[in-house]
Protein backbone atom coordinates (compact mmCIF):
# COMPACT_ATOMS: atom_id res chain seq x y z
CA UNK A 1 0.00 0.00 0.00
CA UNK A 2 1.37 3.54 -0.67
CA UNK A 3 1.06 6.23 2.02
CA UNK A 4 -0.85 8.79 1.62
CA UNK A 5 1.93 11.47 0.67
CA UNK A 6 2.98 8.93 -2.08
CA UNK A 7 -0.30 9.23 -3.82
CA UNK A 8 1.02 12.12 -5.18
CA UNK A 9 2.85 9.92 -8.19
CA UNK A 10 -0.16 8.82 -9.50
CA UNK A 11 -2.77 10.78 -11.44
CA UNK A 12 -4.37 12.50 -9.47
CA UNK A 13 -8.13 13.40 -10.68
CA UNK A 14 -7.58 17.15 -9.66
CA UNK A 15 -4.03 17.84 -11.39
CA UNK A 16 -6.05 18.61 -14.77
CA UNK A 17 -4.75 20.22 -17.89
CA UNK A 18 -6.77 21.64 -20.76
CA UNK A 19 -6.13 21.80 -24.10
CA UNK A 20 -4.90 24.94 -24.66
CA UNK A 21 -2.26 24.79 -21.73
CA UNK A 22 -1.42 21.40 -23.14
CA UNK A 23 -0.71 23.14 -26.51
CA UNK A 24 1.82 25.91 -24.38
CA UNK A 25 3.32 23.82 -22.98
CA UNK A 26 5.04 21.80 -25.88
CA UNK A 27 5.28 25.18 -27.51
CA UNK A 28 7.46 26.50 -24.28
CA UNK A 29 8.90 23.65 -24.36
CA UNK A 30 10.38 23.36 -28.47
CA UNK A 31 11.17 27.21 -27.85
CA UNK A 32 14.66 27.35 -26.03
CA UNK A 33 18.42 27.48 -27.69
CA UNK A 34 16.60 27.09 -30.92
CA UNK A 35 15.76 30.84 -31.92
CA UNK A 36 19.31 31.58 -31.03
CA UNK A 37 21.29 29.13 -32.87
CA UNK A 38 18.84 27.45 -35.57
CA UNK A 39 20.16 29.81 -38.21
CA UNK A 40 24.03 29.47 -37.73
CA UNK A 41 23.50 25.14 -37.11
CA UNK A 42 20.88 24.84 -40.69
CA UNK A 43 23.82 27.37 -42.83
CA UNK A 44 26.28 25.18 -42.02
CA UNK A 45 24.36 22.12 -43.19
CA UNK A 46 22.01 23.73 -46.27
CA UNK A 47 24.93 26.80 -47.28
CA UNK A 48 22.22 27.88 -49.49
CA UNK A 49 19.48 30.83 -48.85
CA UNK A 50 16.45 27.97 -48.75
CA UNK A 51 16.73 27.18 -44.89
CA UNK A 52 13.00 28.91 -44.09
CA UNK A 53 12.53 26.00 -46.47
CA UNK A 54 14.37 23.33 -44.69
CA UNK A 55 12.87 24.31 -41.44
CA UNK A 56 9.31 23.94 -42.50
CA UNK A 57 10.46 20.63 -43.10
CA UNK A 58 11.85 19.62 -40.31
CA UNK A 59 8.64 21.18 -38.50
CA UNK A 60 6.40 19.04 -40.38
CA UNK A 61 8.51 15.97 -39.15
CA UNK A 62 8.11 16.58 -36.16
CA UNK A 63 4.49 17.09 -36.50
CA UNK A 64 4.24 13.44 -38.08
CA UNK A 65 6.48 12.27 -34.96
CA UNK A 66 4.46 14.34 -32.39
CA UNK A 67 0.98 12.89 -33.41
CA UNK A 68 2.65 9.06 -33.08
CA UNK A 69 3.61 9.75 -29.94
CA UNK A 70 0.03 10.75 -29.31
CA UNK A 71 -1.55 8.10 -30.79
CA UNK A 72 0.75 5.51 -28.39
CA UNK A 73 -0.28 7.49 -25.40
CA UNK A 74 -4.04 7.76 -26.22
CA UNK A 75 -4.38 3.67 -25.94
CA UNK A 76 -3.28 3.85 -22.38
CA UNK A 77 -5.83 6.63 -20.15
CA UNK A 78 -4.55 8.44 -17.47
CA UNK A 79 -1.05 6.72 -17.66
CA UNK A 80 2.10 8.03 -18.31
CA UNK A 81 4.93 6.33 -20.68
CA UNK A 82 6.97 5.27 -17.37
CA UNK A 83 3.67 3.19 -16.44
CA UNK A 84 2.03 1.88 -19.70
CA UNK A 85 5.71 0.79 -21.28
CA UNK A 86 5.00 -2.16 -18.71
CA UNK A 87 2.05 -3.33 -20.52
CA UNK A 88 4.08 -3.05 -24.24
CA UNK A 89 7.05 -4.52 -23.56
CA UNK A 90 7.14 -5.78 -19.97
CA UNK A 91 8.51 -4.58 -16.78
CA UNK A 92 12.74 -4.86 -17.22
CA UNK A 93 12.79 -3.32 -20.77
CA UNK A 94 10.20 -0.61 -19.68
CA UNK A 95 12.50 -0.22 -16.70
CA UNK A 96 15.47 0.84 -19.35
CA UNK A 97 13.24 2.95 -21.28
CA UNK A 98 12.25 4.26 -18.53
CA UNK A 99 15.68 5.03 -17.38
CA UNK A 100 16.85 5.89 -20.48
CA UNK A 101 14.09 8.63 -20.67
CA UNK A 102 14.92 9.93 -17.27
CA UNK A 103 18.49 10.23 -18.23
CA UNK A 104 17.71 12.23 -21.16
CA UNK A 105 15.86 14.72 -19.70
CA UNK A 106 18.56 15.25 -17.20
CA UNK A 107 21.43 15.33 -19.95
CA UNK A 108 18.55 17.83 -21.44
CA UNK A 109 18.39 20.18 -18.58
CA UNK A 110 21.73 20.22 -18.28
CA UNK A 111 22.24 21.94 -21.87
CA UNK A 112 19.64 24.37 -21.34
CA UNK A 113 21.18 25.63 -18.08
CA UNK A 114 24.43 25.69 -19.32
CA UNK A 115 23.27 27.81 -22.59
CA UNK A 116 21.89 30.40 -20.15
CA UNK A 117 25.19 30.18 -18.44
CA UNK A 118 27.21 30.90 -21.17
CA UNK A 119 24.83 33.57 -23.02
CA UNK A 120 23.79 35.79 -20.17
CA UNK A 121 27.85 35.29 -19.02
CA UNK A 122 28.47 36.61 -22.08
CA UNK A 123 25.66 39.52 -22.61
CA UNK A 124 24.80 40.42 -19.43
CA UNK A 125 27.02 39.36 -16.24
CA UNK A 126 30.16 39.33 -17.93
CA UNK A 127 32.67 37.57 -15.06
CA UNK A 128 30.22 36.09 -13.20
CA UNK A 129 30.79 32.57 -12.38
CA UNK A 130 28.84 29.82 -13.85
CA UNK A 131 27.51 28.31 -11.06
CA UNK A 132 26.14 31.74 -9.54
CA UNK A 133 23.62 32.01 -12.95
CA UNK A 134 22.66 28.37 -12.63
CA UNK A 135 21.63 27.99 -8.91
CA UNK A 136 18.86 30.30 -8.86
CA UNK A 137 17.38 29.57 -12.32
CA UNK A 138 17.62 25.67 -10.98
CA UNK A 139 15.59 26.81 -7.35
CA UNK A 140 12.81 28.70 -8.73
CA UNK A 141 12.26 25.71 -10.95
CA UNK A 142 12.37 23.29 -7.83
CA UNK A 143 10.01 25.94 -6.47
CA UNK A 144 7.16 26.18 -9.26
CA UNK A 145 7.10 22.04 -9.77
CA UNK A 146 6.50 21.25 -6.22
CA UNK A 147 3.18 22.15 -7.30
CA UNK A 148 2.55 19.68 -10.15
CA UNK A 149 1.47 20.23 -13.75
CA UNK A 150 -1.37 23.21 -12.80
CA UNK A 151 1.14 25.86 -11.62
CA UNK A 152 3.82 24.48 -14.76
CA UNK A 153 0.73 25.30 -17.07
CA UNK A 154 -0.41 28.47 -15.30
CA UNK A 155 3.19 30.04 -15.09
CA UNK A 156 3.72 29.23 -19.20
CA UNK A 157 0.04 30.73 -19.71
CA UNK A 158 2.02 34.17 -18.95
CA UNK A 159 5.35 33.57 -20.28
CA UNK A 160 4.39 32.17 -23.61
CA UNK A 161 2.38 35.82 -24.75
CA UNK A 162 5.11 37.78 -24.12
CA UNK A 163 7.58 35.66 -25.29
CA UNK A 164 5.73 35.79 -28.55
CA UNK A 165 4.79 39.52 -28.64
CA UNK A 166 8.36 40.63 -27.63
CA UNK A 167 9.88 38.32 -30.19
CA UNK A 168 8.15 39.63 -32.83
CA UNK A 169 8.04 43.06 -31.89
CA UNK A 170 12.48 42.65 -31.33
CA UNK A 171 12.41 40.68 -34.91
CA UNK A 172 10.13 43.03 -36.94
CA UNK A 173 11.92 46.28 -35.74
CA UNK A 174 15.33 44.73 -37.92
CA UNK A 175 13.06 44.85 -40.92
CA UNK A 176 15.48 48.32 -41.76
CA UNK A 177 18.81 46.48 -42.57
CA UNK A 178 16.70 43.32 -44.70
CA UNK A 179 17.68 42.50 -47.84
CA UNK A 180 15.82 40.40 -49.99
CA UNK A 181 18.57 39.23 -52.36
CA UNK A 182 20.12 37.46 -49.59
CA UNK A 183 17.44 34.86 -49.51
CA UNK A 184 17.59 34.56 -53.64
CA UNK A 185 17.61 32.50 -55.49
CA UNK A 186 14.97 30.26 -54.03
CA UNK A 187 16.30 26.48 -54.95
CA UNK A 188 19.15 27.99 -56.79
CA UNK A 189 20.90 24.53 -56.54
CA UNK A 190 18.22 22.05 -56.34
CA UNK A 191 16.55 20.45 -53.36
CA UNK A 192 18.70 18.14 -52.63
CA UNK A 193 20.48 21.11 -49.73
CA UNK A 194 17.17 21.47 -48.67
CA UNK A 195 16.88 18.21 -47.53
CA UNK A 196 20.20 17.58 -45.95
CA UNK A 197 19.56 20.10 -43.40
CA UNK A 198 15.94 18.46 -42.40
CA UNK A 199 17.65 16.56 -39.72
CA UNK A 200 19.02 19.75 -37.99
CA UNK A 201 16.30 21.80 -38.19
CA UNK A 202 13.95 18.65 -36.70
CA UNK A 203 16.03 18.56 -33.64
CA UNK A 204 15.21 21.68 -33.18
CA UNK A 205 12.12 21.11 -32.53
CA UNK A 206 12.60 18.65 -30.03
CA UNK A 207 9.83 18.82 -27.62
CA UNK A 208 6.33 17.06 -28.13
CA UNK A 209 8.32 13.80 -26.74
CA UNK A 210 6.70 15.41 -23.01
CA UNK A 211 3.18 14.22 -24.79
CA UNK A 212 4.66 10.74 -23.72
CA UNK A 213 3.70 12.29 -20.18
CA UNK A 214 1.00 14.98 -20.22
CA UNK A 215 -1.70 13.29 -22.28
CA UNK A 216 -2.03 11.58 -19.07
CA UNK A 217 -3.22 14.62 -17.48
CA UNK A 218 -5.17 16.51 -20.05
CA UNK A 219 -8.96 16.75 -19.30
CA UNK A 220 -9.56 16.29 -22.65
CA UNK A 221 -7.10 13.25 -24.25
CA UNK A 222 -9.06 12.77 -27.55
CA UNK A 223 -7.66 16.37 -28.33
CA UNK A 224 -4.19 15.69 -27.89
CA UNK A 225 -3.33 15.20 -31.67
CA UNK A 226 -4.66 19.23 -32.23
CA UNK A 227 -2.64 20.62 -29.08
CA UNK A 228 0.31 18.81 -30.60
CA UNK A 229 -0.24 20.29 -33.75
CA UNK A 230 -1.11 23.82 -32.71
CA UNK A 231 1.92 23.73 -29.83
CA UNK A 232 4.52 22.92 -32.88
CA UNK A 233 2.83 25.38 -35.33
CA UNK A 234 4.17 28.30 -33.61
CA UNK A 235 7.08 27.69 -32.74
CA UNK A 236 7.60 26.61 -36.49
CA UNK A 237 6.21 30.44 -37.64
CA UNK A 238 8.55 31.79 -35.19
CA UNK A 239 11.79 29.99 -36.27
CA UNK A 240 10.87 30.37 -39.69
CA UNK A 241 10.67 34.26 -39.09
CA UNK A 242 13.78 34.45 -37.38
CA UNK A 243 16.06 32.16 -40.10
CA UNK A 244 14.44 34.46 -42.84
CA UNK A 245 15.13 37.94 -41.03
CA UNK A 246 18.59 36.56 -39.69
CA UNK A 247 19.63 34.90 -43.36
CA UNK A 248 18.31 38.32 -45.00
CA UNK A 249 19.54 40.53 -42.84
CA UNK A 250 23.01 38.69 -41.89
CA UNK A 251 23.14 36.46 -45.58
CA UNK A 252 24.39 33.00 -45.78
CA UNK A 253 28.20 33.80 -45.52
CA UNK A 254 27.77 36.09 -42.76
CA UNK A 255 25.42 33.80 -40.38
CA UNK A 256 28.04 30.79 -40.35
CA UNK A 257 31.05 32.83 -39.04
CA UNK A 258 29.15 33.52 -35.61
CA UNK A 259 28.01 31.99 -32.55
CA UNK A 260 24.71 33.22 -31.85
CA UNK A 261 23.37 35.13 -35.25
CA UNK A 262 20.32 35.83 -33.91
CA UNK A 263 21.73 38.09 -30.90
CA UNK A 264 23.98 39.66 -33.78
CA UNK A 265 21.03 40.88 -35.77
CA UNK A 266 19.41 42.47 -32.93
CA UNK A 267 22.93 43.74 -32.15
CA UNK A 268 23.50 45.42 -35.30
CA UNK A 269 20.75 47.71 -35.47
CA UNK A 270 19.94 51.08 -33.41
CA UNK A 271 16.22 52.72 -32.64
CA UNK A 272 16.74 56.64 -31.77
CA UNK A 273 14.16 58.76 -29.96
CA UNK A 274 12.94 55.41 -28.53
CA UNK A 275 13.06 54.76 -24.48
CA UNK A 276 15.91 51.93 -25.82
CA UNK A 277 17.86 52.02 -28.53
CA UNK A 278 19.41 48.67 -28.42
CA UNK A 279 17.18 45.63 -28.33
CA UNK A 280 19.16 42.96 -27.60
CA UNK A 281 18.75 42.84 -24.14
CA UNK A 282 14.69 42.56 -24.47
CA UNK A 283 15.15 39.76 -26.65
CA UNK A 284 17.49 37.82 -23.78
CA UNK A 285 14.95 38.49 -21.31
CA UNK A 286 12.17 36.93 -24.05
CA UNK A 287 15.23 34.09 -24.44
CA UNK A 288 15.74 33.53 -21.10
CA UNK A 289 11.62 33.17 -20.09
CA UNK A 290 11.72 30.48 -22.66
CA UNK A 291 14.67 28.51 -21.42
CA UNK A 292 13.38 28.68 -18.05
CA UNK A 293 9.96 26.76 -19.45
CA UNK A 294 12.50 24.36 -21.17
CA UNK A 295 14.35 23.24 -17.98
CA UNK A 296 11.73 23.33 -15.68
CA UNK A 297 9.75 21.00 -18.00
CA UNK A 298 12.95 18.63 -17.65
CA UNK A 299 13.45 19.27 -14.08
CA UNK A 300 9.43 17.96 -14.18
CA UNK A 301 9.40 14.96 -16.56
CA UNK A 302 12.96 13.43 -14.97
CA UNK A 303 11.50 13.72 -11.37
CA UNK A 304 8.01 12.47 -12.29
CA UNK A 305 9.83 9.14 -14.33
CA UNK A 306 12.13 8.37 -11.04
CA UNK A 307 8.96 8.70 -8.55
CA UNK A 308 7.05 6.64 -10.79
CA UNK A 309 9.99 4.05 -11.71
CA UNK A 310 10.32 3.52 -8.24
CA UNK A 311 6.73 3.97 -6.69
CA UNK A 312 7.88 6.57 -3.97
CA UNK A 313 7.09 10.13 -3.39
CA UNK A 314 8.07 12.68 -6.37
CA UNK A 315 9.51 15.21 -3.36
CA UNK A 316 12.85 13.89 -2.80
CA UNK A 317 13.53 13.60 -6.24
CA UNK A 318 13.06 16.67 -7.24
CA UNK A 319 15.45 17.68 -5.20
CA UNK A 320 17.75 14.92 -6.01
CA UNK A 321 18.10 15.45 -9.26
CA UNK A 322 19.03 19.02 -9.43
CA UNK A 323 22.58 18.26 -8.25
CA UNK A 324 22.91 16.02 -11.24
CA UNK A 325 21.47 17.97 -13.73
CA UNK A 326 24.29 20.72 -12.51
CA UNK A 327 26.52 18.10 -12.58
CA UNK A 328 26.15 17.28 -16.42
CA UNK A 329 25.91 21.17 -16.56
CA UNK A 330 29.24 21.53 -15.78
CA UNK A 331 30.95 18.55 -17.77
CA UNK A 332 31.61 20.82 -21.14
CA UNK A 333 34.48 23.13 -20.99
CA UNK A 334 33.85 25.60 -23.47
CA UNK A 335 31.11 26.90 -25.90
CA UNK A 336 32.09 24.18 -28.75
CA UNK A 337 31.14 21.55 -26.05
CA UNK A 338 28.06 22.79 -25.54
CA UNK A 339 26.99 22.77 -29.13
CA UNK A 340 28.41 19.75 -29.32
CA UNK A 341 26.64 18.27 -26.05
CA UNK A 342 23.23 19.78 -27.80
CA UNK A 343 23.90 17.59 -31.12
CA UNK A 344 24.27 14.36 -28.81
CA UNK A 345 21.02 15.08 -27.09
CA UNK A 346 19.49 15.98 -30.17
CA UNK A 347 20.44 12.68 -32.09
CA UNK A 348 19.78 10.53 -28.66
CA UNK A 349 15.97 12.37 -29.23
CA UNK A 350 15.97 11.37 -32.76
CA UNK A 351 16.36 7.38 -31.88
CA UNK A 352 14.06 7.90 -28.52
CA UNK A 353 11.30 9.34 -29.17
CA UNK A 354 11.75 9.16 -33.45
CA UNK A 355 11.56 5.65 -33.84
CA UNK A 356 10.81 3.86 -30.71
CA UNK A 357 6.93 5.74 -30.15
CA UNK A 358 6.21 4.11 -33.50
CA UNK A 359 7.47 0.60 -32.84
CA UNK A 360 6.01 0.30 -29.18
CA UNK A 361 2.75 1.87 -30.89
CA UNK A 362 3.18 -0.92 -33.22
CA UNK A 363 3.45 -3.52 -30.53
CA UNK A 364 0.63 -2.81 -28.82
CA UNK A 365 -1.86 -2.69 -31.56
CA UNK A 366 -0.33 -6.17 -32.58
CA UNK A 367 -0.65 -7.37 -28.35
CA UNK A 368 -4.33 -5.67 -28.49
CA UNK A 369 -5.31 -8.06 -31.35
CA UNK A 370 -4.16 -11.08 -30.21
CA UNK A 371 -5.93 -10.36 -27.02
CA UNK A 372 -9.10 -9.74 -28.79
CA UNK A 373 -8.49 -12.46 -30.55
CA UNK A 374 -8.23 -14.93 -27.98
CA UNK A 375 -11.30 -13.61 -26.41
């Protein structure tokens, strides 16, 4: 029997999500390093002016990928993927998945943190140690999750709006130094660049793998294939509006030669007679909201899989795991270990939630008609 403060692992009837806060959250969650380095990571694949092209791509991937995952979480109500696994493929492989999962949200968390280290050590508290940026950005996430999914959802309810109004409102104002050329020709050397940058740009969008989780909670589950939909519809218009401003304002040549391209656009431009004249530090503030969402939704998922993988209370381990997340935080040494830590997550996403949804959504249908069957 589980004690009464252990109930808190399972679904509980209250901790209810609706659609549209389903649909933020993936969105909150997809939007992170993404708007910063998307442009500089698809020019060095594509090295042509079609990457808005590539990246609709890659968004409609992850569409395809998003509503599998849905589709393998529908046939199990009010579970999660750490608790209906067991039913696919039985309790020690579930327990690896399960494991596995955990681990990559960590190694996850880890990258986001550390890519606010290094950009707001670099922007904004120049000198500053790493750790001293990390910490509280790590607490107030230990702080909002102690509540469950409600105050997760309620908190991105405000973030998201701004994020988005701000964003656009930074991006638009650039619209000065745009030149159109730099995004001609349009498939000036075939498509065959196009596609060789679909994987990148997909990764980017990694994100509506947390539908493994949240369908369990949504009051509505029959309406989880729209919220998955909707939630990576805008961050798809937003990345495609910042590759096309960066790539025409920046063009191809200049966008691979630096480290965050979308920070230099914003950078490069003045507003006079305006309260601020440089707008790069409104669009870290937008950056940093959305990172936040990202890490707190791995601080949530990791914490939830452990308290559910081992049938104890979620408390403890949301504590636990902080120190490790810093931990893995800390492991790259410089900037190019970062990047590269984000392309090892990224293709460790691809294989996880890419293929394996599909196959254990395979399984079960096959399990579901031999049961049937024997009936």
């Amino acid at each position: 029997m589980m004690k009464g403060s252990e109930l808190w692992v399972m679904i509980n009837s209250k901790d209810r999500i609706t659609t549209p806060q389903t649909t933020i959250i993936v969105t909150n969650f997809i939007l992170g390093t993404g708007i910063l380095t998307l442009p500089r990571a698809a020019t060095e694949q594509v090295k042509t002016p079609d990457i808005w092209l590539t990246v609709i791509l890659g968004g409609i991937v992850t569409m395809i990928a998003g509503l599998i995952i849905v589709k393998l979480s529908q046939r199990f109500p009010e579970k999660t993927f750490y608790q209906y696994s067991q039913e696919i493929v039985g309790k020690w492989i579930s327990k690896l998945l399960g494991f596995l999962m955990v681990g990559y949200f960590m190694v996850l968390g880890g990258f986001h943190a550390r890519s606010l280290a290094e950009v707001t050590g670099y922007l904004l508290l120049e000198g500053t140690p790493k750790w001293a940026i990390i910490m509280p950005f790590m607490w107030a996430s230990l702080y909002l999750i102690r509540g469950g999914i409600n105050p997760i959802a309620r908190i991105f309810e405000i973030i998201l709006p701004v994020t988005v109004i701000l964003f656009l409102l930074v991006a638009f104002m650039s619209i000065k130094i745009f030149e159109i050329d730099n995004l001609r020709p349009v498939l000036g050397s075939g498509i065959t660049p196009v596609l060789k940058g679909v994987k990148t740009t997909a990764l980017a969008f990694t994100g509506p793998e947390i539908m493994l989780l949240i369908v369990a909670f949504m009051k509505e589950p029959q309406k989880a294939g729209k919220a998955v939909l909707v939630g990576i519809t805008i961050p798809l218009f937003i990345y495609v509006i910042t590759v096309v401003m960066v790539i025409g304002a920046l063009s191809v040549d200049g966008v691979v030669t630096r480290t965050w391209p979308t920070l230099d656009l914003i950078r490069s431009f003045e507003l006079t007679g305006l309260i601020f004249e440089r707008f790069d530090s409104l669009l870290l503030v937008v950056w940093i909201m959305q990172m936040f969402t990202s890490f707190n939704v791995n601080h949530y998922a990791a914490s939830l899989g452990l308290s559910q993988l081992f049938q104890k209370n979620a408390h403890p381990f949301m504590y636990g795991v902080l120190p490790v997340i810093y931990l893995i935080s800390m492991i790259p040494r410089n900037i190019n270990d970062v990047f590269k830590l984000g392309d090892m997550v990224g293709n460790a996403s691809l294989i996880l939630f890419g293929f394996l949804p599909l196959l254990l959504l395979i399984i079960s249908k096959v399990k579901g008609r031999k049961y049937e069957t024997n009936l």
